[in-house]
Protein backbone atom coordinates (compact mmCIF):
# COMPACT_ATOMS: atom_id res chain seq x y z
CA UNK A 1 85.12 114.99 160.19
CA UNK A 2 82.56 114.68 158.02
CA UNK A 3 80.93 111.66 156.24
CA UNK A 4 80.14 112.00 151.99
CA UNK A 5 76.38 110.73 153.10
CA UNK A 6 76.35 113.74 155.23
CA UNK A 7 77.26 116.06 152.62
CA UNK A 8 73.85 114.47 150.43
CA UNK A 9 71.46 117.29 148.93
CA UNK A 10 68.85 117.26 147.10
CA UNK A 11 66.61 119.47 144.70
CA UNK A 12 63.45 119.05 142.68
CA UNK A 13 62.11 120.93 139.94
CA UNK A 14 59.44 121.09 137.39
CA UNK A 15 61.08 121.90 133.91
CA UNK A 16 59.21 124.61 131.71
CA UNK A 17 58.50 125.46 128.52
CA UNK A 18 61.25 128.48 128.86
CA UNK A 19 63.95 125.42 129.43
CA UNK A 20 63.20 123.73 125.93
CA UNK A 21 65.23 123.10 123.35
CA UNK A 22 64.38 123.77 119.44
CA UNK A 23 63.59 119.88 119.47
CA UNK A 24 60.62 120.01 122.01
CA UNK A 25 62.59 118.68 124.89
CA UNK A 26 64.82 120.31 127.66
CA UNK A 27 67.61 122.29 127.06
CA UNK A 28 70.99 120.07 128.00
CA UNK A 29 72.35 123.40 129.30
CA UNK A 30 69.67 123.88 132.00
CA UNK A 31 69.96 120.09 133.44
CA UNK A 32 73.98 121.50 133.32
CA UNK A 33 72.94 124.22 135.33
CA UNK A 34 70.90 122.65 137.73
CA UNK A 35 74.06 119.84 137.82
CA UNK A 36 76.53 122.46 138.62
CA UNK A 37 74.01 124.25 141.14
CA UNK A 38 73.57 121.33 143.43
CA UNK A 39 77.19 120.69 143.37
CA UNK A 40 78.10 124.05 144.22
CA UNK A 41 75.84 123.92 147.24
CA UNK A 42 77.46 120.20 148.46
CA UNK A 43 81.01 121.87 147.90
CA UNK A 44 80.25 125.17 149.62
CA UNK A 45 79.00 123.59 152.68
CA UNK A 46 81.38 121.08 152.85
CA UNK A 47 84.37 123.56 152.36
CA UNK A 48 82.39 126.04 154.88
CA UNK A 49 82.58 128.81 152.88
CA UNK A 50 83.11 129.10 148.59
CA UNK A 51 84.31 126.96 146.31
CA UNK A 52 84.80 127.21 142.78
CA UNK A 53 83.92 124.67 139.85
CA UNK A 54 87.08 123.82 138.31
CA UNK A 55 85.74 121.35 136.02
CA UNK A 56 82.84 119.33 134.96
CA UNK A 57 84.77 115.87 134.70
CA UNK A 58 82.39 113.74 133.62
CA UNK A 59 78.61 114.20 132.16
CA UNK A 60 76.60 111.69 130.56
CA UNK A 61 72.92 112.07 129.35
CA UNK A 62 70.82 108.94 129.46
CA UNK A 63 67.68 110.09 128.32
CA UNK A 64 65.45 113.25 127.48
CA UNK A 65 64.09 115.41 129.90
CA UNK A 66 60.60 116.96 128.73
CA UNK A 67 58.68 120.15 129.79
CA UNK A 68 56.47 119.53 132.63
CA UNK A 69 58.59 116.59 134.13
CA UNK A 70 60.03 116.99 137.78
CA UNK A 71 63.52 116.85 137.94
CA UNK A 72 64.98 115.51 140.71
CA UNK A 73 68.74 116.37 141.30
CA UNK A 74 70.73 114.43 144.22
CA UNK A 75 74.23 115.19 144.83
CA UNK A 76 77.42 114.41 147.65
CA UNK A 77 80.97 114.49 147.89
CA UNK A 78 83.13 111.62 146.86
CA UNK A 79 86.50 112.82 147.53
CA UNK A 80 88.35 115.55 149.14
CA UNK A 81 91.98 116.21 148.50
CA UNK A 82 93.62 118.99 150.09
CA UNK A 83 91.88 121.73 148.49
CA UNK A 84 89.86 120.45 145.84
CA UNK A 85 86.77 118.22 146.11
CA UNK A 86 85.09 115.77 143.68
CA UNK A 87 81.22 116.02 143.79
CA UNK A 88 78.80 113.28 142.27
CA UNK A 89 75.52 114.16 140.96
CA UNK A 90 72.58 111.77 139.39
CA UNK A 91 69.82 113.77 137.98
CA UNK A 92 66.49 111.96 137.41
CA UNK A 93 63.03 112.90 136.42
CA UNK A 94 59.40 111.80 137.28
CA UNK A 95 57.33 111.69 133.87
CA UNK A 96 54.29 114.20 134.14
CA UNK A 97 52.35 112.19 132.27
CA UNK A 98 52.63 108.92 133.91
CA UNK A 99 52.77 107.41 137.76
CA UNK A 100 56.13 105.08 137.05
CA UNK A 101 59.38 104.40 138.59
CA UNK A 102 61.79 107.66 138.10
CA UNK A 103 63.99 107.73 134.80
CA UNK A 104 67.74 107.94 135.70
CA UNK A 105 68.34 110.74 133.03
CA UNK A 106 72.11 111.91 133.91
CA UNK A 107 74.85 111.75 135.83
CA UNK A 108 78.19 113.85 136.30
CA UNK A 109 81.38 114.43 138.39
CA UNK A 110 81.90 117.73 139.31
CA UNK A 111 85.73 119.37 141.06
CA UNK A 112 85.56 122.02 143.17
CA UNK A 113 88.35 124.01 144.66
CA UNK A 114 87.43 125.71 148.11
CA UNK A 115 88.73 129.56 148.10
CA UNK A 116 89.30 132.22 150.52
CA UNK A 117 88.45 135.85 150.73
CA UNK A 118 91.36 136.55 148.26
CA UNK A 119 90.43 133.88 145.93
CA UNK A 120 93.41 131.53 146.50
CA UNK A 121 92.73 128.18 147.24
CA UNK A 122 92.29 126.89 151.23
CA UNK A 123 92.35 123.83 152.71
CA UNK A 124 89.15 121.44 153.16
CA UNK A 125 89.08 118.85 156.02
CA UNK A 126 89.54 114.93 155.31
CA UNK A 127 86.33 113.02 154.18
CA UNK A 128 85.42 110.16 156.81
CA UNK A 129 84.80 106.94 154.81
CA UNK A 130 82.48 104.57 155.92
CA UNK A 131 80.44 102.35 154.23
CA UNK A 132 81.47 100.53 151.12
CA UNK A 133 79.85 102.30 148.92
CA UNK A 134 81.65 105.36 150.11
CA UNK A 135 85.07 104.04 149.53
CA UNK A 136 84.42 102.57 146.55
CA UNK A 137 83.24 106.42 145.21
CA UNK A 138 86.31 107.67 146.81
CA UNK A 139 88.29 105.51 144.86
CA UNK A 140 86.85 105.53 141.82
CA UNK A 141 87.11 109.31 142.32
CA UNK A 142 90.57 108.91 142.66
CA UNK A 143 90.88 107.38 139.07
CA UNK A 144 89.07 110.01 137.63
CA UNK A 145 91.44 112.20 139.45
CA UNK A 146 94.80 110.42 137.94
CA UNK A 147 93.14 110.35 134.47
CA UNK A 148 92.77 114.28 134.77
CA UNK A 149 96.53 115.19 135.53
CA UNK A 150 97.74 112.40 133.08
CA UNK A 151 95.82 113.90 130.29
CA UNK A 152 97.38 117.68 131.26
CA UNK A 153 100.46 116.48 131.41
CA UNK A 154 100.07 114.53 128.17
CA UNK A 155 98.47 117.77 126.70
CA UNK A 156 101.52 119.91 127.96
CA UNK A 157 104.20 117.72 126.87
CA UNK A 158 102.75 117.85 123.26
CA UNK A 159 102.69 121.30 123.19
CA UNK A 160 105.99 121.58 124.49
CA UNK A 161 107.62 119.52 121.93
CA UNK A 162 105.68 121.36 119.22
CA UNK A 163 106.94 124.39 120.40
CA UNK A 164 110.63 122.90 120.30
CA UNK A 165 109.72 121.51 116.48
CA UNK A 166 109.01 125.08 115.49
CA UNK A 167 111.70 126.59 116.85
CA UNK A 168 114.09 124.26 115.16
CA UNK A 169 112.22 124.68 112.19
CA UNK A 170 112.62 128.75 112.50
CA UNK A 171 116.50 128.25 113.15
């Protein structure tokens, strides 16, 4: 089994000039990539072999990110279900112009389904919880999780009664 703190990576990076946005600062899209990167690489090793981003749950930007600051991306596993696996990153940035504390400048939740050679979806092993704050990501995982298939199933059942409106209506 393996423990989410032993799933931990992380990545640094100086943002460029080619990263910015028309507003001077970097491009959301790039700190998306770099997001969904890091994840991928926590979700590949864990599922010991590929996995596939199924969705970017969650992604909140704080703060800017400007060219010539070093990015720091840190990422691990909060939950594994049977195939699919729930990756937390937190993205923050040392200022190039100063010597302060790093700037916590996003964070996002990340699901990843491990595949096989075909492409269908394979089995991951259970996650080994630990210390508190392990658990607590697992569960609050699990939330994020519930909200997920209530809102597709929310989603379908209003299209599904649309679909019965118009047929009436076409009768």
């Amino acid at each position: 089994m393996t423990t989410p703190s032993e799933t931990r990576v992380n990545l640094s990076e100086i943002m460029r000039a080619t990263e910015a946005n028309l507003l001077g600062t970097v491009h959301g899209g790039n700190i998306m990539k770099a997001v969904d990167s890091i994840a991928g690489v926590v979700a590949n090793r864990y599922a010991g072999g590929p996995a596939v981003t199924a969705a970017l749950d969650e992604m909140s930007f704080l703060t800017p990110v400007r060219v010539g600051d070093i990015l720091h991306s840190s990422a691990q596993l909060n939950w594994a279900g049977r195939s699919s696996m729930e990756v937390g990153v937190r993205v923050e940035v040392d200022r190039w112009d100063s010597n302060t504390d790093r700037v916590h400048v996003a964070s996002a939740y990340l699901v990843f389904v491990a595949v096989d050679a075909d492409g269908r979806s394979k089995a991951v092993p259970p996650l080994e919880l630990e210390t508190a704050e392990e658990k607590r990501r697992f569960r609050e995982a699990e939330i994020r999780r519930e909200h997920r298939l209530a809102m597709r199933a929310a989603i379908e059942a209003s299209r599904a009664a649309e679909a019965q409106d118009e047929s009436r209506e076409g009768a």
